[in-house]
Protein backbone atom coordinates (compact mmCIF):
# COMPACT_ATOMS: atom_id res chain seq x y z
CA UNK A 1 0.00 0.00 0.00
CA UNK A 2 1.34 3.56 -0.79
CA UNK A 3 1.14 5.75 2.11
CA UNK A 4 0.41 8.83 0.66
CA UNK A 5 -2.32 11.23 2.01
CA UNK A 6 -6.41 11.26 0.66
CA UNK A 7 -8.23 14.27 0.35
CA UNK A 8 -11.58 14.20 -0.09
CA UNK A 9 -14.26 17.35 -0.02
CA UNK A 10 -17.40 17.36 1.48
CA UNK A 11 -20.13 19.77 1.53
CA UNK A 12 -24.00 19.33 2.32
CA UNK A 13 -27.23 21.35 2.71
CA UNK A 14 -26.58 23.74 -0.51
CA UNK A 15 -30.45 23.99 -0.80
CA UNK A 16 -29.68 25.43 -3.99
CA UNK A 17 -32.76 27.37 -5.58
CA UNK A 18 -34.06 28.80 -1.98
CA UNK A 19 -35.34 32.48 -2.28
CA UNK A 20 -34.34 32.42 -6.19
CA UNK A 21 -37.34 33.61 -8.49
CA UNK A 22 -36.73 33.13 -12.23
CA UNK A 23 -39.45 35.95 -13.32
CA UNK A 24 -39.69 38.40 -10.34
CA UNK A 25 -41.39 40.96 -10.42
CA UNK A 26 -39.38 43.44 -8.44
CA UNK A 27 -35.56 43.94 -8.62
CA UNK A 28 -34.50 43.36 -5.27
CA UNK A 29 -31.17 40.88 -3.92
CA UNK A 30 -32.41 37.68 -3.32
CA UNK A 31 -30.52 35.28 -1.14
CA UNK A 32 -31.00 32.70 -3.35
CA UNK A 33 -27.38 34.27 -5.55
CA UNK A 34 -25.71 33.75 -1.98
CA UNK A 35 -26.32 30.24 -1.67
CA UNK A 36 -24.61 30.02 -5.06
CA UNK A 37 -22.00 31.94 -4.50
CA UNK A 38 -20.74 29.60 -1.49
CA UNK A 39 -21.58 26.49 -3.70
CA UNK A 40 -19.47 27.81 -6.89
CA UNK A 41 -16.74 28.22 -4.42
CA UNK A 42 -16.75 24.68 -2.59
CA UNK A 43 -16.20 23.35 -5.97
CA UNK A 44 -13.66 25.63 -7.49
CA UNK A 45 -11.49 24.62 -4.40
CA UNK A 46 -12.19 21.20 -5.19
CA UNK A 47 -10.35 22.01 -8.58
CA UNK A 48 -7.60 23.97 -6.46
CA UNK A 49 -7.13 21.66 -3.91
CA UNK A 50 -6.71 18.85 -6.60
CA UNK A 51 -8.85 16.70 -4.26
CA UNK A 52 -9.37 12.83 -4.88
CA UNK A 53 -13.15 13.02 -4.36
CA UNK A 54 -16.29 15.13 -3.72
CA UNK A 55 -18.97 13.76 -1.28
CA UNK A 56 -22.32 16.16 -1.16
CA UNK A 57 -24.18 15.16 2.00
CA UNK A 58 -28.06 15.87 0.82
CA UNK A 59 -30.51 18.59 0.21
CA UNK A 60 -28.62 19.47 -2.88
CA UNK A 61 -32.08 21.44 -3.60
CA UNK A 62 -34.21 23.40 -1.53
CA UNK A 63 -37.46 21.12 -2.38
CA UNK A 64 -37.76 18.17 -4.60
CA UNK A 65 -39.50 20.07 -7.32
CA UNK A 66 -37.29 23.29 -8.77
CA UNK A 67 -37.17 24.24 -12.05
CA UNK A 68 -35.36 23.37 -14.67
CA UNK A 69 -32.71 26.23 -15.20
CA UNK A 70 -32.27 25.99 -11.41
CA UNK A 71 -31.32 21.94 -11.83
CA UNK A 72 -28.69 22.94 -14.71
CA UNK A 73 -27.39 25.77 -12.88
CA UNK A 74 -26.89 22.99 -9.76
CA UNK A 75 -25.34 20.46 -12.20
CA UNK A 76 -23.21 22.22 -14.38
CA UNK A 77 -20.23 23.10 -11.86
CA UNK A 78 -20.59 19.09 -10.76
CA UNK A 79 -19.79 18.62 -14.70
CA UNK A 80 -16.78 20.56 -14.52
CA UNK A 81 -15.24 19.16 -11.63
CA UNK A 82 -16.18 15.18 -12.68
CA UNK A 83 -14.50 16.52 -16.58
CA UNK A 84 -11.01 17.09 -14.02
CA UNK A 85 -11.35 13.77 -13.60
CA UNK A 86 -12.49 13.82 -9.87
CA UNK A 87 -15.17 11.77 -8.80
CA UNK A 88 -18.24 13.03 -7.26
CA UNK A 89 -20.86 11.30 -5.05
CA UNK A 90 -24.07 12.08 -4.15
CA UNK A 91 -26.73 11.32 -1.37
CA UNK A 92 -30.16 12.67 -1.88
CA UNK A 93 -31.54 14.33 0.79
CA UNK A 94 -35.04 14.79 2.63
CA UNK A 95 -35.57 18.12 0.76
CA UNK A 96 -35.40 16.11 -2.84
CA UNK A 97 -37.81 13.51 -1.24
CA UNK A 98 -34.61 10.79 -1.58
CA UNK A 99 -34.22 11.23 -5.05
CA UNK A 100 -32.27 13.81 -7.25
CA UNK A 101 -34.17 15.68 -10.31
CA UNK A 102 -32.86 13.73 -13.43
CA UNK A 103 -30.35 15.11 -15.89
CA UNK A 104 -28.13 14.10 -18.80
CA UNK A 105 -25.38 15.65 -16.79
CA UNK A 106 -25.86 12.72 -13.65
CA UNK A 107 -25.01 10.35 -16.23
CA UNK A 108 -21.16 11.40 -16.11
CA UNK A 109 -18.88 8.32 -15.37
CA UNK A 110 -17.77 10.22 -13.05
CA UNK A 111 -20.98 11.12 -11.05
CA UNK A 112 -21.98 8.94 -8.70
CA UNK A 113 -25.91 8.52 -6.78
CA UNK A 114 -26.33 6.71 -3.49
CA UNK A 115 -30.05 6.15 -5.05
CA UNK A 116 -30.35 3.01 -3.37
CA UNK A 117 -28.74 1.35 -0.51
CA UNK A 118 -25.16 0.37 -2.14
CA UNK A 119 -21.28 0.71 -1.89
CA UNK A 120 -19.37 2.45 -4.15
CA UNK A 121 -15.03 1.71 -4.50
CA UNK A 122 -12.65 3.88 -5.83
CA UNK A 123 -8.50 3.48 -6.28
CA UNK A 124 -6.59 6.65 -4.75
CA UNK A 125 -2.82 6.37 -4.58
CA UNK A 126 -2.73 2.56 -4.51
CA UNK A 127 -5.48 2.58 -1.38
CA UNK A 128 -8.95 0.89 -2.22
CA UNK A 129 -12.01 3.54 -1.03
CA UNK A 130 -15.39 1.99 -0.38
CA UNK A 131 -18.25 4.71 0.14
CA UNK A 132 -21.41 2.41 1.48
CA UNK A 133 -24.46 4.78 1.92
CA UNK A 134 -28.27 5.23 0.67
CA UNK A 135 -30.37 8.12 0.58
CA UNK A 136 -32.17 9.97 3.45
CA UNK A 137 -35.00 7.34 5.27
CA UNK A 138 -37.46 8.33 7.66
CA UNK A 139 -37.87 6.20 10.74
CA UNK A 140 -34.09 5.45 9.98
CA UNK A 141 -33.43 3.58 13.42
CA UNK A 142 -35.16 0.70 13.18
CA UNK A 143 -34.23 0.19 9.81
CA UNK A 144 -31.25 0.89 9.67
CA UNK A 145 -29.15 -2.37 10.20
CA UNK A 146 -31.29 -3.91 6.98
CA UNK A 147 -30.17 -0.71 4.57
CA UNK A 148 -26.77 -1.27 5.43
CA UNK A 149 -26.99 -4.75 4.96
CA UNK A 150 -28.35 -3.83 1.59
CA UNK A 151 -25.19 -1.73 0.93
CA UNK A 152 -23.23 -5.23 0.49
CA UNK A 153 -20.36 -3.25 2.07
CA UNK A 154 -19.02 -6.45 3.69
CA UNK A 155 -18.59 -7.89 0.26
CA UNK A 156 -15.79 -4.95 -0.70
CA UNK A 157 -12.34 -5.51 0.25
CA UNK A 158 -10.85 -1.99 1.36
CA UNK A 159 -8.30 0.05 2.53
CA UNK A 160 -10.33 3.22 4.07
CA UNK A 161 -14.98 2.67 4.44
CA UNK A 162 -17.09 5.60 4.72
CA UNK A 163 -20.19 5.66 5.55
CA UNK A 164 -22.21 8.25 3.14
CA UNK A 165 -25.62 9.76 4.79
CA UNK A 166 -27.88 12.59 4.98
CA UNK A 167 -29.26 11.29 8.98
CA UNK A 168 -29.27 12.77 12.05
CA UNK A 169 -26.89 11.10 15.14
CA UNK A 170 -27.72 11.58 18.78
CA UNK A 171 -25.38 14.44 20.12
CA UNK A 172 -25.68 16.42 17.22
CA UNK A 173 -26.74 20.28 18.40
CA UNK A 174 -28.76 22.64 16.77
CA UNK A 175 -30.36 26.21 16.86
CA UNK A 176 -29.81 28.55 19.12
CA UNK A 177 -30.44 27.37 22.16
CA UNK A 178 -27.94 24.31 21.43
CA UNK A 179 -30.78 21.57 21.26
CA UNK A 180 -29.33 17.72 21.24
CA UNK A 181 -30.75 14.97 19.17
CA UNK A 182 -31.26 11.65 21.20
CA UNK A 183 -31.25 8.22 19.35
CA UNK A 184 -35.22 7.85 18.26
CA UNK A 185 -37.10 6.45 15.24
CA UNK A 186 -35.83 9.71 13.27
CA UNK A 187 -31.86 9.64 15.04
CA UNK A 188 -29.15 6.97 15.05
CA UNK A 189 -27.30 6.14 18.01
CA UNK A 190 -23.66 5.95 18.15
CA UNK A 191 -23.84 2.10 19.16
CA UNK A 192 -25.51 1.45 15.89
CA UNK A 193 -21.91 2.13 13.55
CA UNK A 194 -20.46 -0.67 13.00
CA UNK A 195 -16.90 -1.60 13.24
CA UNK A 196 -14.40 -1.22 10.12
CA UNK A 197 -15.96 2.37 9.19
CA UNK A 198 -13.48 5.15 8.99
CA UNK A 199 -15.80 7.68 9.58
CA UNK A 200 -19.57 8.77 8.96
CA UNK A 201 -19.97 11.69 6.15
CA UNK A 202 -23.58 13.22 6.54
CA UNK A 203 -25.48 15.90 5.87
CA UNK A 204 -29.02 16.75 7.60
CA UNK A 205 -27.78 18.94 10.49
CA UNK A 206 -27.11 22.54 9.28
CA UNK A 207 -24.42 23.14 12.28
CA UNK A 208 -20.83 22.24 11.26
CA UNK A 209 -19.35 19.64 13.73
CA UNK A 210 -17.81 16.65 14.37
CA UNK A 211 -19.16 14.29 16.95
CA UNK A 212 -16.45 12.08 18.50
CA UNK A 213 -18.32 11.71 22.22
CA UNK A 214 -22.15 10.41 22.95
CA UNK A 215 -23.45 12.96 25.05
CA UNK A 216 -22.67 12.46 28.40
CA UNK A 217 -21.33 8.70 27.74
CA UNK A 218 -18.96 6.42 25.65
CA UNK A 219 -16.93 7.19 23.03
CA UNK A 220 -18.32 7.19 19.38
CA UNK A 221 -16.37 4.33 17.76
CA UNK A 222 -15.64 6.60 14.49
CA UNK A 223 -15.86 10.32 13.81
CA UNK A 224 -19.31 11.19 12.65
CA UNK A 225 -18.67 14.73 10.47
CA UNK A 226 -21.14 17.00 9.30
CA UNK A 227 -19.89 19.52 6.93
CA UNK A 228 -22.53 22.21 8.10
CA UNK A 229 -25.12 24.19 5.94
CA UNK A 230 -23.13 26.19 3.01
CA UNK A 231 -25.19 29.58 3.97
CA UNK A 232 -27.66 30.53 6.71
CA UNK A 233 -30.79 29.13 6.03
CA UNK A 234 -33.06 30.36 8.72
CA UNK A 235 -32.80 32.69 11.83
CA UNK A 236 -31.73 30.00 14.15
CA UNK A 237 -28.62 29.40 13.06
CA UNK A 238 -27.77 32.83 13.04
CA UNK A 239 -24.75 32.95 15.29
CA UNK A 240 -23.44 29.78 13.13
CA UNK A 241 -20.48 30.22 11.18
CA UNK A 242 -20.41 28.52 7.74
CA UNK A 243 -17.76 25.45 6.39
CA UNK A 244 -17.41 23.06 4.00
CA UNK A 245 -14.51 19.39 4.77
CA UNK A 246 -11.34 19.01 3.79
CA UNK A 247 -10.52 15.73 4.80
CA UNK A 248 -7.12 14.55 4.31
CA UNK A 249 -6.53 11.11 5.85
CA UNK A 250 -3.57 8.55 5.89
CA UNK A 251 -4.07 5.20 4.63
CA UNK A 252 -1.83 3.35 6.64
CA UNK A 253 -2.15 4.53 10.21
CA UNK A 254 -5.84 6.09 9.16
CA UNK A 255 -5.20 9.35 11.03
CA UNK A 256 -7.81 12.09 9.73
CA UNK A 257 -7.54 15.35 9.89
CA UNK A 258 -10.79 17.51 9.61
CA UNK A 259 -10.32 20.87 8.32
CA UNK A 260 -13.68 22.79 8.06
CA UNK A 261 -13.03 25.67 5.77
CA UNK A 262 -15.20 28.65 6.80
CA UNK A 263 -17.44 29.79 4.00
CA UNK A 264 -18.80 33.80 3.60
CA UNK A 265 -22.38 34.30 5.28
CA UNK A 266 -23.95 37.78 5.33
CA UNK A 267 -24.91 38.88 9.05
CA UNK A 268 -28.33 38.40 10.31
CA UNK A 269 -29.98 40.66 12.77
CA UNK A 270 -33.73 40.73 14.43
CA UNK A 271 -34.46 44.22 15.84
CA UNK A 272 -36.93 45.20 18.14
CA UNK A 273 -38.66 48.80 18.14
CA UNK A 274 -41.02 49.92 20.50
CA UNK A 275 -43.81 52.37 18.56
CA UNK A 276 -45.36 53.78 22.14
CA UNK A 277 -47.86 54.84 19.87
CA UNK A 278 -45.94 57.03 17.44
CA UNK A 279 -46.57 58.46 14.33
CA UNK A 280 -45.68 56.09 11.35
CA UNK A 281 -43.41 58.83 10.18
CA UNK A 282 -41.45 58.38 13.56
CA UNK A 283 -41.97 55.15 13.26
CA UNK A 284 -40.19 55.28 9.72
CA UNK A 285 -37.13 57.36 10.83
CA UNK A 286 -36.63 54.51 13.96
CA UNK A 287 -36.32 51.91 11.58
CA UNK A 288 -33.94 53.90 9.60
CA UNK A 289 -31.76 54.97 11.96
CA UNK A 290 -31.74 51.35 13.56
CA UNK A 291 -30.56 49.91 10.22
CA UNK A 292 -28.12 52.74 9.78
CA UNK A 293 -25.82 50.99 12.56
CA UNK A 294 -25.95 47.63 10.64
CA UNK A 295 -23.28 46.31 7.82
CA UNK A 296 -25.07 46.83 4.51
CA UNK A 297 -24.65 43.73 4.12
CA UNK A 298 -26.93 42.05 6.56
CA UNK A 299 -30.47 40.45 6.08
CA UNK A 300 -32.93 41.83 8.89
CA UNK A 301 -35.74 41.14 10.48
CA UNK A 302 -37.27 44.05 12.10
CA UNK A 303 -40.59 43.70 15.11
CA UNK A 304 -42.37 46.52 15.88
CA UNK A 305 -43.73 46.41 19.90
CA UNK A 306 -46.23 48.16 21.80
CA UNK A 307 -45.46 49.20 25.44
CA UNK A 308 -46.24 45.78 26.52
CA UNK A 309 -43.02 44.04 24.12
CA UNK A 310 -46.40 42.50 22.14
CA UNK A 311 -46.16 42.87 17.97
CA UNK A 312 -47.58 46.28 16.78
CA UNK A 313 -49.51 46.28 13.46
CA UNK A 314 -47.82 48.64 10.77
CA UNK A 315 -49.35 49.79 7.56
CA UNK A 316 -45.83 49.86 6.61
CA UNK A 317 -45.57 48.06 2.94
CA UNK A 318 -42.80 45.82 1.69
CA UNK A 319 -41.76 48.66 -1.09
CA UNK A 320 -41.54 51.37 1.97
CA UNK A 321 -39.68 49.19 4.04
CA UNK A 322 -37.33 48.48 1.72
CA UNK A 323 -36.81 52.10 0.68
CA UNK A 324 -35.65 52.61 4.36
CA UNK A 325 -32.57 49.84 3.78
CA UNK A 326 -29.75 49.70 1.51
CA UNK A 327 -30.67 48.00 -1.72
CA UNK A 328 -27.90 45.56 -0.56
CA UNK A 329 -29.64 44.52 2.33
CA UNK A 330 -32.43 41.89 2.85
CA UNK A 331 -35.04 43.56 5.36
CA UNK A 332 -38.39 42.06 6.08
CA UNK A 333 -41.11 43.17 9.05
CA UNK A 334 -41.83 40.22 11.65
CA UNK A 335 -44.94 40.34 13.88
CA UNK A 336 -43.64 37.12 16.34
CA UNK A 337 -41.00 35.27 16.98
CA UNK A 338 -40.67 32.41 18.67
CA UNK A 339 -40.57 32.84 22.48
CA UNK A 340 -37.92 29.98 22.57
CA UNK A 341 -35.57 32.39 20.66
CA UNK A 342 -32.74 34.46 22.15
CA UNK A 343 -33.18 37.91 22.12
CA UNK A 344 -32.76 40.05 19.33
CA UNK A 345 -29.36 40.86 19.09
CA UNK A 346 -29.30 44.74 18.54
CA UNK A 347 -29.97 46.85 21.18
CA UNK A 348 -33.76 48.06 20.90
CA UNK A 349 -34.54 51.70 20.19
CA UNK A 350 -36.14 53.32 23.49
C-alpha cells in the first residue's frame, strides 16, 4: 500500500434554488445568488485543492421540485469538476424527497448517486475507497441495520470505508439554544456504527461539527462529520459560522484530519422597536436609523412592539420598508418570533 495522504471534499445542505425567483417581479437581492456563490466556491477549491473526491451530503435542492434552469445551474459546476477527472458522489436528501431531479449531466462516469442502498469503490494512490451509503430514510433507526446490509459493504475488500448519509446522530446540536438529538425512530445512536468504518460523512444537520463523544457517555467508535449548511438558512442558526470538509486522511495509520473551511455568510440581525404609539413617520425614521448601525450587508428582520413588548400592526408596505434599507440589504417586518428564541441581538430603540 502507498502511504500517501487522501483528500476528499465534502459539503451538504446547498439547498440550492431557496429564495431564487426566475421571473420576479421586483428587482431586489435575493438570497438565493448567496447560496450560489458559497456552492461555486466549494467546488472551485475542489479544482484547487486537486482533491481525490467530492462527497455532497443531501438537500442538494431546496425542495424536490425546482425548475429546470435551477437543476442545470446545480449540475453544471458538478460537470466541470467530474471533466477534471475527480469523482463526485451524491446522497439525496429529505428536501429532494430521496431522489435527485434527473439530468443528462448525472449520467457522467464520473458522477456517482447513493439512489439506493449500495457501496461504491474507488482506487486513490494505490489505497482501495469503499463509500457504502443510501439516501435519506425516515424512521431510519429501526431500519437501519437492513439498509446497510443492503449496501453489500461487507462484500468490498478496502483500505479506508465511509459511511455516506444525509441522517441525524444523537449528540448532534442545533439552533440557538444548542438543542441535542437523542437516538429515536428519526436519530441513530452511536452504538448502531459498526466496526471497520473510517468515519460517517452526513449531511441533515445545518451546524458544522464533528461528533467524537455520545453525550454524556462512551466514546463514538468513528468520527461522525457534518460539513454544516453552506449559507444561513433560517434565523436560528444565526450565530453559526459557515464550512465546507477538507478531509485529508492517511491510509496506513488512518489518522484524519478535519479541516472545516469557513465559507462567507452575510450577518443576520432581528431588531426590536417599541412604537409607544408614534406616528408612522417616527416610526419610519426609527427603523432607519436602527438599520443605519448595521453592515449593509446584513439580512434583517425588524418587530415593531407596543409598550407591553407584544407585535404592533404597521401599515408599513414591503416597497416602503425596503426604501428605508440599503438596496444591498435583505429587510423584512416580523410580527412574532418564537418565544424559545434568544433575544434580538441589537440593542432596541427606546
Amino acid at each position: 500500500m502507498i502511504s500517501s495522504q487522501i483528500t476528499i471534499l465534502l459539503l451538504g445542505d446547498t439547498h440550492l434554488g431557496f429564495d431564487l425567483s426566475l421571473h420576479p417581479r421586483i428587482q431586489v437581492r435575493r438570497r438565493g445568488e448567496d447560496f450560489f456563490a458559497n456552492y461555486q466556491h466549494v467546488l472551485e477549491t475542489a479544482l484547487e485543492e486537486n482533491v481525490d473526491l467530492v462527497i455532497h451530503g443531501g438537500d442538494m435542492f431546496f425542495r424536490s421540485r425546482v425548475p429546470g434552469a435551477i437543476i442545470e445551474r446545480a449540475y453544471e459546476p458538478l460537470l466541470k469538476v467530474a471533466n477534471a477527472g475527480i469523482p463526485i458522489y451524491l446522497v439525496p436528501g429529505n428536501h429532494e424527497r430521496s431522489r435527485l431531479p434527473a439530468h443528462l449531466f448525472l449520467s457522467h462516469e464520473n458522477i456517482h448517486i447513493f439512489d439506493q442502498p449500495r457501496t461504491f469503490t474507488l482506487k486513490v494512490c494505490g489505497s482501495i475507497i469503499a463509500m457504502a451509503g443510501f439516501p435519506f430514510v425516515r424512521k431510519v433507526n429501526p431500519n437501519f441495520s437492513n439498509l446497510l446490509q443492503q449496501t453489500r459493504h461487507l462484500e468490498v475488500q478496502a483500505d479506508l470505508r465511509f459511511l455516506c448519509l444525509h441522517q441525524a446522530f444523537e449528540g448532534a446540536t442545533v439552533g440557538p439554544n444548542d438543542f441535542t438529538f437523542r437516538a429515536d425512530t428519526d436519530t441513530l445512536s452511536s452504538t448502531q456504527i459498526p466496526a471497520g468504518f473510517t468515519a460517517v460523512l452526513s449531511g441533515h444537520i445545518h451546524r458544522s461539527q464533528s461528533l467524537t463523544r455520545m453525550t454524556g457517555q462512551s466514546s463514538f467508535p468513528i468520527p461522525v462529520i457534518y460539513p454544516g449548511s453552506i449559507e444561513r438558512t433560517s434565523f436560528a442558526e444565526r450565530f453559526e459560522e459557515k464550512h465546507f470538509v477538507l478531509l485529508r486522511v492517511d491510509p496506513v495509520d488512518l489518522h484524519l484530519n478535519v479541516d472545516f473551511k469557513k465559507l462567507p455568510a452575510r450577518p443576520m440581525h432581528r431588531i426590536q422597536i417599541p412604537t409607544r404609539e408614534l406616528s408612522a413617520v417616527v416610526i419610519r425614521e426609527r427603523i432607519k436609523l436602527a438599520l443605519s448601525d448595521l453592515d449593509p450587508d446584513s439580512i434583517v428582520h425588524i418587530q415593531l412592539t407596543t409598550p407591553d413588548d407584544q407585535p404592533a400592526y404597521t401599515g408599513l408596505s414591503a416597497g416602503e420598508l425596503r426604501s428605508l434599507a440599503p438596496p444591498t440589504m435583505n429587510i423584512s417586518l416580523v410580527y412574532n418570533w418564537k418565544q424559545s428564541d434568544p433575544k434580538p441581538n441589537s440593542s432596541p430603540l427606546a
